[in-house]
PDB file of N, CA and C in Angstrom:
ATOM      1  N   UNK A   1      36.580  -0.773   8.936  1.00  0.00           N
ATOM      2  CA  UNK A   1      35.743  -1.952   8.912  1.00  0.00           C
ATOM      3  C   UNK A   1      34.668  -1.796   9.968  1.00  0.00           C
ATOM      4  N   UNK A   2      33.403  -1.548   9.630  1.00  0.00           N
ATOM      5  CA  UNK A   2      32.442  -1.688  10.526  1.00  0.00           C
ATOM      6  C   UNK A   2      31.095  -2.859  11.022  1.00  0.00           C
ATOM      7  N   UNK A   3      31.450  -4.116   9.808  1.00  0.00           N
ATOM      8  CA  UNK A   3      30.407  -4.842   9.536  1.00  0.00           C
ATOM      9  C   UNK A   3      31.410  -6.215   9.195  1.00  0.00           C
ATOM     10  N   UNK A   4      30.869  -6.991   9.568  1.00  0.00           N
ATOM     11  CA  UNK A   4      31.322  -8.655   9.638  1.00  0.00           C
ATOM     12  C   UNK A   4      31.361  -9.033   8.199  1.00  0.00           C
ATOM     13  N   UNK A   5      30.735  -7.942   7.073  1.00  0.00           N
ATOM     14  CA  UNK A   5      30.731  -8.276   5.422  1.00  0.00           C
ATOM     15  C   UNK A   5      31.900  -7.578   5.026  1.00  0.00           C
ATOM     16  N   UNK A   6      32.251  -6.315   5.843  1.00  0.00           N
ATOM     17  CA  UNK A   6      33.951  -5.246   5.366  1.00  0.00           C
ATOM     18  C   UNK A   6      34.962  -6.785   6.086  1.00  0.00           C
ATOM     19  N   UNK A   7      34.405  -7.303   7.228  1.00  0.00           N
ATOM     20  CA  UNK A   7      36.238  -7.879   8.003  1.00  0.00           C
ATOM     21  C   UNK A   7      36.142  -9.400   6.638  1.00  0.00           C
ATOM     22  N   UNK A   8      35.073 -10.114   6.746  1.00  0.00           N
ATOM     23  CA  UNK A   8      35.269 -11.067   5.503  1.00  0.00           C
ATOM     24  C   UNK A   8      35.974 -10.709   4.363  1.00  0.00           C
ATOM     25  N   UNK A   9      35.245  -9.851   3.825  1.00  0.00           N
ATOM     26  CA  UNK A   9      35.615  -9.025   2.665  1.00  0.00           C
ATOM     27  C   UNK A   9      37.464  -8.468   1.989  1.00  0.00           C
ATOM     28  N   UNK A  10      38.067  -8.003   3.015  1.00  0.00           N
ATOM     29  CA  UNK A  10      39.533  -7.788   3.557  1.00  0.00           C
ATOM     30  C   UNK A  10      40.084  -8.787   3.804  1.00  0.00           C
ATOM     31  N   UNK A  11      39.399 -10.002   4.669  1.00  0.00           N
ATOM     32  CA  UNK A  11      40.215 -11.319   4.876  1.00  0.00           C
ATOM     33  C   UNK A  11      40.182 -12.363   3.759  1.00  0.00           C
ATOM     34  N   UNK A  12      39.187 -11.873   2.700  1.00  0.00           N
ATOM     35  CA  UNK A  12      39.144 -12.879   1.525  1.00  0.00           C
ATOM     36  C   UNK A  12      40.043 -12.100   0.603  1.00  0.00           C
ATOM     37  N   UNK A  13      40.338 -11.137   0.468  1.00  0.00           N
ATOM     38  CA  UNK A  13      40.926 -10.433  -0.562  1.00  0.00           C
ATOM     39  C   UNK A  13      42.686 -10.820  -0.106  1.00  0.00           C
ATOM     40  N   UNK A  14      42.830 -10.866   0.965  1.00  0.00           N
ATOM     41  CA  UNK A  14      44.467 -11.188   1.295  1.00  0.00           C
ATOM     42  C   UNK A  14      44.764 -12.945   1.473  1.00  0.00           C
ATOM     43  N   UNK A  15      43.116 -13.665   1.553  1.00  0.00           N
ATOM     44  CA  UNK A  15      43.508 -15.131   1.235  1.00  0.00           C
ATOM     45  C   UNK A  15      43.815 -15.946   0.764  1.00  0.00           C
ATOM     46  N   UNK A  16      43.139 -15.163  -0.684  1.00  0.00           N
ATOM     47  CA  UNK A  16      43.495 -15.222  -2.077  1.00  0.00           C
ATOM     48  C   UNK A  16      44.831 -15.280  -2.694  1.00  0.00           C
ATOM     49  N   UNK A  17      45.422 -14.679  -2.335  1.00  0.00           N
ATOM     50  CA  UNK A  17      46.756 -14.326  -2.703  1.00  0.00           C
ATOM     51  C   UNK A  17      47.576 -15.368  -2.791  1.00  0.00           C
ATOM     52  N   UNK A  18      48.279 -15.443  -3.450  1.00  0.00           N
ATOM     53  CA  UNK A  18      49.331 -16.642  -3.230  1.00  0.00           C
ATOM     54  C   UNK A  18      50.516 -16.430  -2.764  1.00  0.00           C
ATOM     55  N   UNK A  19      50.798 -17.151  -1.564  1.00  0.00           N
ATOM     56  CA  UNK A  19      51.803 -16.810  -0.561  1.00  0.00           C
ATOM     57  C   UNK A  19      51.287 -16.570   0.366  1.00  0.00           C
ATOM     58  N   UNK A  20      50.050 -16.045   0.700  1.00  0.00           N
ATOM     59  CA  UNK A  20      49.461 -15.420   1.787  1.00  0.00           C
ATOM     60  C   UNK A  20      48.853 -16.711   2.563  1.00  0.00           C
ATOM     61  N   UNK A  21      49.225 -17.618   3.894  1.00  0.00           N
ATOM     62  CA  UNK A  21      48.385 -18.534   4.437  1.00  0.00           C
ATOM     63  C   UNK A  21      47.067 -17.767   5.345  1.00  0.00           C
ATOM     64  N   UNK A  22      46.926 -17.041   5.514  1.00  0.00           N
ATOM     65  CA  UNK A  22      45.690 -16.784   6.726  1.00  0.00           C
ATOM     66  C   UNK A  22      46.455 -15.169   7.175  1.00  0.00           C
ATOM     67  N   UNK A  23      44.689 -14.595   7.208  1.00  0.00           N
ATOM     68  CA  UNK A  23      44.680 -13.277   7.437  1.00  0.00           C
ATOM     69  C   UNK A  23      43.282 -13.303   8.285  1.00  0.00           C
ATOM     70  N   UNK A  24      43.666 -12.377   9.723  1.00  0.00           N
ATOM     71  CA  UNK A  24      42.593 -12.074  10.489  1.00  0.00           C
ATOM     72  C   UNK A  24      42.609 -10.498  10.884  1.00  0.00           C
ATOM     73  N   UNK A  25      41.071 -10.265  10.524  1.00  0.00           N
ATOM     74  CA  UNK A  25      40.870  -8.381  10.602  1.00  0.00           C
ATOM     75  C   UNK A  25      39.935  -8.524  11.669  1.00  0.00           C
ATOM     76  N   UNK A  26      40.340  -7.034  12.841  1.00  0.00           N
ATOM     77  CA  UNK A  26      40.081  -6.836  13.538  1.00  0.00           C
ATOM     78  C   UNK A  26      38.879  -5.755  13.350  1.00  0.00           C
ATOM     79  N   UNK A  27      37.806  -5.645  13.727  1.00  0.00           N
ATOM     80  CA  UNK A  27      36.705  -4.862  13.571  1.00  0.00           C
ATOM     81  C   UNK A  27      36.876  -3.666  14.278  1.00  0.00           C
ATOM     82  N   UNK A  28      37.280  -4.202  15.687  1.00  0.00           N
ATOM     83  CA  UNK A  28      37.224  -2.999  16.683  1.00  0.00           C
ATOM     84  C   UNK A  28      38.753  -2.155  16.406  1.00  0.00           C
ATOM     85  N   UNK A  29      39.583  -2.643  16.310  1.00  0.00           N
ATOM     86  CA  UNK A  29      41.113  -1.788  15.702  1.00  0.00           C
ATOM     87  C   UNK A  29      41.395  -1.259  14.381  1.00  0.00           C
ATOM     88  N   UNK A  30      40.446  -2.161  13.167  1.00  0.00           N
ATOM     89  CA  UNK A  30      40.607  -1.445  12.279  1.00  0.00           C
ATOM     90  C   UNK A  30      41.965  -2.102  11.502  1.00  0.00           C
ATOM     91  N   UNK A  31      42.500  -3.665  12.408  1.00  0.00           N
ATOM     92  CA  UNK A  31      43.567  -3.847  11.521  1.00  0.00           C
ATOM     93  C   UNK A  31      43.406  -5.320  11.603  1.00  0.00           C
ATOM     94  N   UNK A  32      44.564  -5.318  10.346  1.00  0.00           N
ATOM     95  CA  UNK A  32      44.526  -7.205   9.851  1.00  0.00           C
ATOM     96  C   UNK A  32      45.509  -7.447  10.169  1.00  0.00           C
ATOM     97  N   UNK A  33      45.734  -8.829  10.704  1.00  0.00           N
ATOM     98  CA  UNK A  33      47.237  -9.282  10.641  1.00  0.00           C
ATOM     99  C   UNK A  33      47.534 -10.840   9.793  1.00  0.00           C
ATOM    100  N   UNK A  34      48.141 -10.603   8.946  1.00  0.00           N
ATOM    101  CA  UNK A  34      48.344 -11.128   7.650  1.00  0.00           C
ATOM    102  C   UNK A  34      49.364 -12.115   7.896  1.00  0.00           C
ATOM    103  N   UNK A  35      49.475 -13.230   7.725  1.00  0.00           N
ATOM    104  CA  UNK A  35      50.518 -14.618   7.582  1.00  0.00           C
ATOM    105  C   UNK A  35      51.016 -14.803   6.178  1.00  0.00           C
ATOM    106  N   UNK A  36      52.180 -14.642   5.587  1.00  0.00           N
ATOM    107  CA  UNK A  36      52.541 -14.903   4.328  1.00  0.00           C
ATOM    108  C   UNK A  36      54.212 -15.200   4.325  1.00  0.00           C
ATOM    109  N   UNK A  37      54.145 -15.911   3.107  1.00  0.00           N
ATOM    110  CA  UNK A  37      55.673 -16.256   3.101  1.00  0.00           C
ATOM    111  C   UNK A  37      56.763 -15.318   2.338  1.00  0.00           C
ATOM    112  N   UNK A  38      57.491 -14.873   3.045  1.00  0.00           N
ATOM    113  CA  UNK A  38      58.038 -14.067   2.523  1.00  0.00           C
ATOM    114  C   UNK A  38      59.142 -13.775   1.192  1.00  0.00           C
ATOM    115  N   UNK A  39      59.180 -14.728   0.618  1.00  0.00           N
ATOM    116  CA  UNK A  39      59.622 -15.090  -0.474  1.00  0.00           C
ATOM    117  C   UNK A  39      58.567 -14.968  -1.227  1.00  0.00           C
ATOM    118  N   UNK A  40      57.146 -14.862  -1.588  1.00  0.00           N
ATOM    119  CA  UNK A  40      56.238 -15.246  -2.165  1.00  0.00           C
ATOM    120  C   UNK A  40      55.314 -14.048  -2.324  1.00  0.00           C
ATOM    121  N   UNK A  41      55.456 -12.814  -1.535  1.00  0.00           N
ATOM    122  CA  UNK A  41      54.476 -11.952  -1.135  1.00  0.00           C
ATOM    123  C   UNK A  41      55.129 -10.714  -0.867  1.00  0.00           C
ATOM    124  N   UNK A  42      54.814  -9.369  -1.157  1.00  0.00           N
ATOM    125  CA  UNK A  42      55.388  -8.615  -0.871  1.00  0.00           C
ATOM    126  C   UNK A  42      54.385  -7.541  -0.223  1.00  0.00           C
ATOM    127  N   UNK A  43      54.677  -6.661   0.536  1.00  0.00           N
ATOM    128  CA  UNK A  43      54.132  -5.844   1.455  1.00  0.00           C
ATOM    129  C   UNK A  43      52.787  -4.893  -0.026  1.00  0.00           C
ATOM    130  N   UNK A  44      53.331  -4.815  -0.604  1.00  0.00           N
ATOM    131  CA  UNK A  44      52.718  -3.595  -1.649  1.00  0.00           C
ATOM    132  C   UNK A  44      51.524  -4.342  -2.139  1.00  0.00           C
ATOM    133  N   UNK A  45      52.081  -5.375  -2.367  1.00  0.00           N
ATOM    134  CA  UNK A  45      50.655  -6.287  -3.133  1.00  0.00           C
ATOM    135  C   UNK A  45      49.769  -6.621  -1.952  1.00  0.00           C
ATOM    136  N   UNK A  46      49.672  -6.654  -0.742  1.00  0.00           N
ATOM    137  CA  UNK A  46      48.904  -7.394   0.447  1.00  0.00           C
ATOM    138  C   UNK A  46      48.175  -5.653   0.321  1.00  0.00           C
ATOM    139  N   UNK A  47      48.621  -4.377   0.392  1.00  0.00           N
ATOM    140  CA  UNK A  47      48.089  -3.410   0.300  1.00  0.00           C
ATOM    141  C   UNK A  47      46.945  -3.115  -0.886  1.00  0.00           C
ATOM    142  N   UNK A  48      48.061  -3.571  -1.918  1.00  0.00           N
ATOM    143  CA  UNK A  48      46.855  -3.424  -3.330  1.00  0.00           C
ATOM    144  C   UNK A  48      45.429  -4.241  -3.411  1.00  0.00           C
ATOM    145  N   UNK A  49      45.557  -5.176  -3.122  1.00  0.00           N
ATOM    146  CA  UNK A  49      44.488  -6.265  -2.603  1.00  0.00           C
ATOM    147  C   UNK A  49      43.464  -5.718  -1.667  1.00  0.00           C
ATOM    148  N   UNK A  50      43.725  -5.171  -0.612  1.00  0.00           N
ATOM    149  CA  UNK A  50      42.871  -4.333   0.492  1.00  0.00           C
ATOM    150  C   UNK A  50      42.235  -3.511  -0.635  1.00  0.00           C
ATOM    151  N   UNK A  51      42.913  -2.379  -0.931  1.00  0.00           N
ATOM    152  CA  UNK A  51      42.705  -1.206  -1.795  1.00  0.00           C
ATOM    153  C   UNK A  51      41.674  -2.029  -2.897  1.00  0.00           C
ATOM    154  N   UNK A  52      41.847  -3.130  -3.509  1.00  0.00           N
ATOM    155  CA  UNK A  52      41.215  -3.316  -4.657  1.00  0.00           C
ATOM    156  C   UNK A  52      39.572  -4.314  -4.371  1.00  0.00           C
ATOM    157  N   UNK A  53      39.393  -4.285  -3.156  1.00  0.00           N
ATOM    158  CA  UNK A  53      38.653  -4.660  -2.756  1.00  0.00           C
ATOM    159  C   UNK A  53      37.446  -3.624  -2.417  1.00  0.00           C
ATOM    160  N   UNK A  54      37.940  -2.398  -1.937  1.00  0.00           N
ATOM    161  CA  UNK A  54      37.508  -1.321  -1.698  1.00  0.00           C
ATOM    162  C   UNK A  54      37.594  -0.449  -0.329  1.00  0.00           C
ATOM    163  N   UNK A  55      38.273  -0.743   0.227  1.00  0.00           N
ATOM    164  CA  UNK A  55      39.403  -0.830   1.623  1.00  0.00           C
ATOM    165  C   UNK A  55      40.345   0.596   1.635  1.00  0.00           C
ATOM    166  N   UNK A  56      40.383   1.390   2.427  1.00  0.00           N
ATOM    167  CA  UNK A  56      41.555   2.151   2.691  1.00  0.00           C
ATOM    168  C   UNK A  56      43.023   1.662   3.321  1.00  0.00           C
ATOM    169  N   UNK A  57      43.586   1.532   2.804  1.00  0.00           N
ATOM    170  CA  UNK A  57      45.218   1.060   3.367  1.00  0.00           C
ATOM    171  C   UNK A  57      45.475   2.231   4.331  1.00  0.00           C
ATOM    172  N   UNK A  58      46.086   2.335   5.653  1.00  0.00           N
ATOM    173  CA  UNK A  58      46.489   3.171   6.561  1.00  0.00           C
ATOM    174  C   UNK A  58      47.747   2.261   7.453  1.00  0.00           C
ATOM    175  N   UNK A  59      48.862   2.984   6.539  1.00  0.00           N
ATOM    176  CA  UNK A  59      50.544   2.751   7.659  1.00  0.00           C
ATOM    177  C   UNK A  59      49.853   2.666   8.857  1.00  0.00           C
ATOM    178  N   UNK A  60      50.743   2.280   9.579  1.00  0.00           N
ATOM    179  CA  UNK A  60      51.404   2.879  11.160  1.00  0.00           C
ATOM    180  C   UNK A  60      50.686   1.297  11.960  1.00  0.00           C
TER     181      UNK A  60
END
């Protein structure tokens, strides 16, 4: 994420989601940290969403 249109962009794609309450991406780290209920949301789909946005997913 290098631009305030990639961190929107990533934080609208995981807001969307249902289950997901609030997601904030970090510009300078390169990471989001995602609020969701866990009954409702699963790790793979919060990934696919990034990815389908146009986003690289990176573990760790």
């Amino acid at each position: 994420m290098s631009c305030g249109h990639c961190k929107r962009a990533v934080e609208n794609a995981l807001k969307t989601m249902k289950g997901v309450t609030d997601a904030e991406a970090n510009m300078k780290s390169g990471k989001v940290l995602v609020y969701y209920e866990d009954d409702a949301v699963d790790v793979n789909s919060l990934k696919e969403a990034v990815t389908s946005a146009g986003y690289e997913v990176v573990d760790g």
